[in-house]
C-alpha atoms as a PDB file:
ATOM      1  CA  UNK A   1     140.142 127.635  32.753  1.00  0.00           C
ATOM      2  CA  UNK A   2     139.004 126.254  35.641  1.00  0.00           C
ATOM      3  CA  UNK A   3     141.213 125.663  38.838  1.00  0.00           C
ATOM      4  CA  UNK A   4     141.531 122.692  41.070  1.00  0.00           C
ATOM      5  CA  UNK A   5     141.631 123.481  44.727  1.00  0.00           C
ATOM      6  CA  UNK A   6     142.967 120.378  47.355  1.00  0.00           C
ATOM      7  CA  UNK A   7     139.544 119.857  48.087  1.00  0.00           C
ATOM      8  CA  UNK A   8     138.326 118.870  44.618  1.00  0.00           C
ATOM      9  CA  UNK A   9     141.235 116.669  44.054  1.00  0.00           C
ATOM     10  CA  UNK A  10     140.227 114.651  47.327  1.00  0.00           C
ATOM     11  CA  UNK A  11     136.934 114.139  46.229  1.00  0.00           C
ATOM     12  CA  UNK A  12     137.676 112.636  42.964  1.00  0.00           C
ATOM     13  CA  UNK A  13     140.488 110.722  44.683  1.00  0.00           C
ATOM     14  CA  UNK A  14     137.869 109.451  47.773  1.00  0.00           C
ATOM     15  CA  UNK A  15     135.425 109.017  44.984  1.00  0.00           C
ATOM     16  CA  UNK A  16     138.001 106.448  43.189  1.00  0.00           C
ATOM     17  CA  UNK A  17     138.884 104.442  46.083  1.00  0.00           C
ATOM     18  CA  UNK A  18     135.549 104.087  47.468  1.00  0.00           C
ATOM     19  CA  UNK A  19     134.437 102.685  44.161  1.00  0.00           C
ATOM     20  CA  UNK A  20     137.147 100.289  44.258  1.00  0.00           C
ATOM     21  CA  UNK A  21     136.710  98.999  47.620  1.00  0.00           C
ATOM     22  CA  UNK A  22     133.009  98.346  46.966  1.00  0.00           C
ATOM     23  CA  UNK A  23     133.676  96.671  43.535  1.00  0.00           C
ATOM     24  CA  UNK A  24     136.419  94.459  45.469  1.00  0.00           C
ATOM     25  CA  UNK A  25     134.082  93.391  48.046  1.00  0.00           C
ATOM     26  CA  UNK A  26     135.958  94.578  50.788  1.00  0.00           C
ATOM     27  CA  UNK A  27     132.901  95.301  52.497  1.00  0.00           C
ATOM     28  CA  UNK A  28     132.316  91.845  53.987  1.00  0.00           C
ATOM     29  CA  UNK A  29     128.649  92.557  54.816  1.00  0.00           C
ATOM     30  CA  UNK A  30     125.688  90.311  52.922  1.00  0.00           C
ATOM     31  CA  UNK A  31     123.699  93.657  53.039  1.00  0.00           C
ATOM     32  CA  UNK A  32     125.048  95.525  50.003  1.00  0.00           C
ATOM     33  CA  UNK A  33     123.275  94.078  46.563  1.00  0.00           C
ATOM     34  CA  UNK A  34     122.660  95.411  43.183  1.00  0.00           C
ATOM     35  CA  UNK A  35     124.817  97.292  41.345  1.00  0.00           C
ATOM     36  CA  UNK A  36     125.789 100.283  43.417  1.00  0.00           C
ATOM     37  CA  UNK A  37     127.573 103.563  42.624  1.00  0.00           C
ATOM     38  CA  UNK A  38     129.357 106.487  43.806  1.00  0.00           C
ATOM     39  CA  UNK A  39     127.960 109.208  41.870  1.00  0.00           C
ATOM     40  CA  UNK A  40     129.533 112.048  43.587  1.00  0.00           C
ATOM     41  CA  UNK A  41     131.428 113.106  46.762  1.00  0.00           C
ATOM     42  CA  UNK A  42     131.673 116.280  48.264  1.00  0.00           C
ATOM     43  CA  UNK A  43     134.396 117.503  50.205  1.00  0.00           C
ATOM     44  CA  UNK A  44     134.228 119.933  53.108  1.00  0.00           C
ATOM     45  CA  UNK A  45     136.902 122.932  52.548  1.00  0.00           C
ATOM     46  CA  UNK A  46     138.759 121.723  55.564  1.00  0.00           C
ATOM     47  CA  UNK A  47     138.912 117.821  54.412  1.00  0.00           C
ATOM     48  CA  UNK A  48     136.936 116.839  57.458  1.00  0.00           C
ATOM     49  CA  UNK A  49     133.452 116.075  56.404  1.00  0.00           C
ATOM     50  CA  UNK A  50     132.612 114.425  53.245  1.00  0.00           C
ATOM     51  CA  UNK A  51     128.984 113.549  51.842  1.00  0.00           C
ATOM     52  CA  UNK A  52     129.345 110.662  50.066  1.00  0.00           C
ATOM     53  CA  UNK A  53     126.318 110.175  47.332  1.00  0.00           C
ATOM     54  CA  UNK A  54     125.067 106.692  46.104  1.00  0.00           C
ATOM     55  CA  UNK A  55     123.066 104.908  44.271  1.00  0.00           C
ATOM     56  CA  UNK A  56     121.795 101.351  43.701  1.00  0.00           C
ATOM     57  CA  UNK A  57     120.312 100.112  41.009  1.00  0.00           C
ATOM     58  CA  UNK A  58     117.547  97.621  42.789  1.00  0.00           C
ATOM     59  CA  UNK A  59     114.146  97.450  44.918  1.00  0.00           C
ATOM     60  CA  UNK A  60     113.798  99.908  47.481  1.00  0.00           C
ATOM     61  CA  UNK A  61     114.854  96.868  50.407  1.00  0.00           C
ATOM     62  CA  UNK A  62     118.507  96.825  48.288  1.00  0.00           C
ATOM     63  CA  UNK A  63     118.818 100.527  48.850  1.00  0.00           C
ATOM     64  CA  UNK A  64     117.914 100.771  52.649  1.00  0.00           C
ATOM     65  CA  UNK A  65     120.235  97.826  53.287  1.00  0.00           C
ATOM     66  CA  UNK A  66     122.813  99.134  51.250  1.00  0.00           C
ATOM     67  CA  UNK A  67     123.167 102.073  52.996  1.00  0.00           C
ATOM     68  CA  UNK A  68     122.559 100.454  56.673  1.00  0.00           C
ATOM     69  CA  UNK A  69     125.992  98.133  55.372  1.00  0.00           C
ATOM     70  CA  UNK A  70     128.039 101.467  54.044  1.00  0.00           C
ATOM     71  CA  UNK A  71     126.574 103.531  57.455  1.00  0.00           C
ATOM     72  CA  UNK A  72     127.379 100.327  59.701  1.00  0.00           C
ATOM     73  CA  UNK A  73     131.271 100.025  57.440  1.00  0.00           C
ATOM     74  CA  UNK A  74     132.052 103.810  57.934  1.00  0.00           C
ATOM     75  CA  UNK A  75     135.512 103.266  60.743  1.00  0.00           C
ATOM     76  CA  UNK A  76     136.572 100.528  58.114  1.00  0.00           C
ATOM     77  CA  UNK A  77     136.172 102.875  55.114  1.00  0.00           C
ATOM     78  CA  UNK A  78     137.344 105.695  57.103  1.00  0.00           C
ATOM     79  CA  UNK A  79     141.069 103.920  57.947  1.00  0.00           C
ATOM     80  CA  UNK A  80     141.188 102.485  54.493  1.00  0.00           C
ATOM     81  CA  UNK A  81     140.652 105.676  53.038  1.00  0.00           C
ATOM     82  CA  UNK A  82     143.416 107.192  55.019  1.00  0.00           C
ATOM     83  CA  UNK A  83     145.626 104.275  54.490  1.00  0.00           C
ATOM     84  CA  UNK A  84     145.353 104.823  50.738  1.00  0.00           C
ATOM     85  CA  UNK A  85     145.671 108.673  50.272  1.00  0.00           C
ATOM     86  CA  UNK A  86     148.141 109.084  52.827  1.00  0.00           C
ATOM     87  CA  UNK A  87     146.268 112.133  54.533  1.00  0.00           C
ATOM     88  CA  UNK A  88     146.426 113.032  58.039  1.00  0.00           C
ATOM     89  CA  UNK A  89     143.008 112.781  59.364  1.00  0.00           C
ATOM     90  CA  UNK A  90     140.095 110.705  58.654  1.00  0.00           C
ATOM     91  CA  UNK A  91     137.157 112.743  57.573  1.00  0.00           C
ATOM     92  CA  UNK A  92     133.591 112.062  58.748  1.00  0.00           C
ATOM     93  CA  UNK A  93     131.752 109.973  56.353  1.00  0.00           C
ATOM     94  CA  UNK A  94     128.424 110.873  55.595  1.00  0.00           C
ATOM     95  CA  UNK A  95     126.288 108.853  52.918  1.00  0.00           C
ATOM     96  CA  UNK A  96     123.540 110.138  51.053  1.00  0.00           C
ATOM     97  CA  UNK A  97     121.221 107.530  48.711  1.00  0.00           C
ATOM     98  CA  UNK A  98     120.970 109.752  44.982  1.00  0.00           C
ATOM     99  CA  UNK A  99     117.871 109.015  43.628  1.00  0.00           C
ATOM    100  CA  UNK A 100     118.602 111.142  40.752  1.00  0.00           C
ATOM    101  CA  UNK A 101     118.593 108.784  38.140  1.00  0.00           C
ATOM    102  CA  UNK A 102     114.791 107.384  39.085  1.00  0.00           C
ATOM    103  CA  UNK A 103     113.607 110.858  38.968  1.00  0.00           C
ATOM    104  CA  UNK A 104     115.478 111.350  35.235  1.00  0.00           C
ATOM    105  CA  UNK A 105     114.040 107.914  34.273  1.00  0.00           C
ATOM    106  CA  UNK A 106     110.533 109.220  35.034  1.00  0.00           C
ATOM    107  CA  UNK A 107     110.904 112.317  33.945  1.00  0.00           C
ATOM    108  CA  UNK A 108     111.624 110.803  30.227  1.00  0.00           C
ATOM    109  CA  UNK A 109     108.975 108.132  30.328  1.00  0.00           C
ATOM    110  CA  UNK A 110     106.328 111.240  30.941  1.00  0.00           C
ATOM    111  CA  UNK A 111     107.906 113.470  28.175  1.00  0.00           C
ATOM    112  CA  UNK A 112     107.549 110.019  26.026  1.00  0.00           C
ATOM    113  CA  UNK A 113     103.677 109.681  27.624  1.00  0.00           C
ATOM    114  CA  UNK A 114     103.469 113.327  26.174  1.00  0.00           C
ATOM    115  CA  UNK A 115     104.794 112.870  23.034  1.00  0.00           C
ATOM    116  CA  UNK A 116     102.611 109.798  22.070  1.00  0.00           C
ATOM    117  CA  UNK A 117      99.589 111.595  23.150  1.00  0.00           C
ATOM    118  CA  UNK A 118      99.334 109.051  26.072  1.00  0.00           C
ATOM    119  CA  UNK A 119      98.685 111.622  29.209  1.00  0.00           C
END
């Protein structure tokens, strides 16, 4: 059975809130459009860095000014996140687009290419 340290916890928890205040449009900046996504979050093992992975589901100009907008909204995000877990100290925010989910789509459209003979 696998155990849960404090770090793990936070990241689930920072993952949660993060999706809330984008979904909530808390983010007052025009930049951020298409459906975006926290698709992970990983926590440093003192709780002072975090890599915060995204993605957005858009042309390639939705995902560069998506990230400019979360890069350029990181103090606000920081406090909030504080404010909402009650920790101590705000941890540096890094984000990271995940294109993960292109690279699956391809891959299956080529393994569909292969199995119609198409390639």
């Amino acid at each position: 059975m696998k155990s849960y340290n404090r770090s793990d916890r936070i990241s689930q928890q920072i993952k949660r809130e993060l999706s809330d205040i984008i979904q909530r449009n808390q983010i007052k900046d025009d930049r951020i459009s298409g459906l975006v996504s926290i698709t992970d979050v990983v926590v440093s093992g003192d709780l002072r860095d975090v890599k915060i992975y995204f993605s957005v589901f858009g042309e390639e100009a939705q995902k560069a000014g998506t990230h400019a907008a979360l890069d350029h909204a990181k103090g606000f995000l920081r406090g909030e996140l504080c404010r909402r877990l009650g920790i101590r100290f705000a941890p540096e925010l890094t984000f990271k687009l995940d294109d993960s989910f292109e690279r699956g789509q391809r891959v299956t459209e080529l393994l569909e290419k292969i199995k119609n003979n198409e390639v």
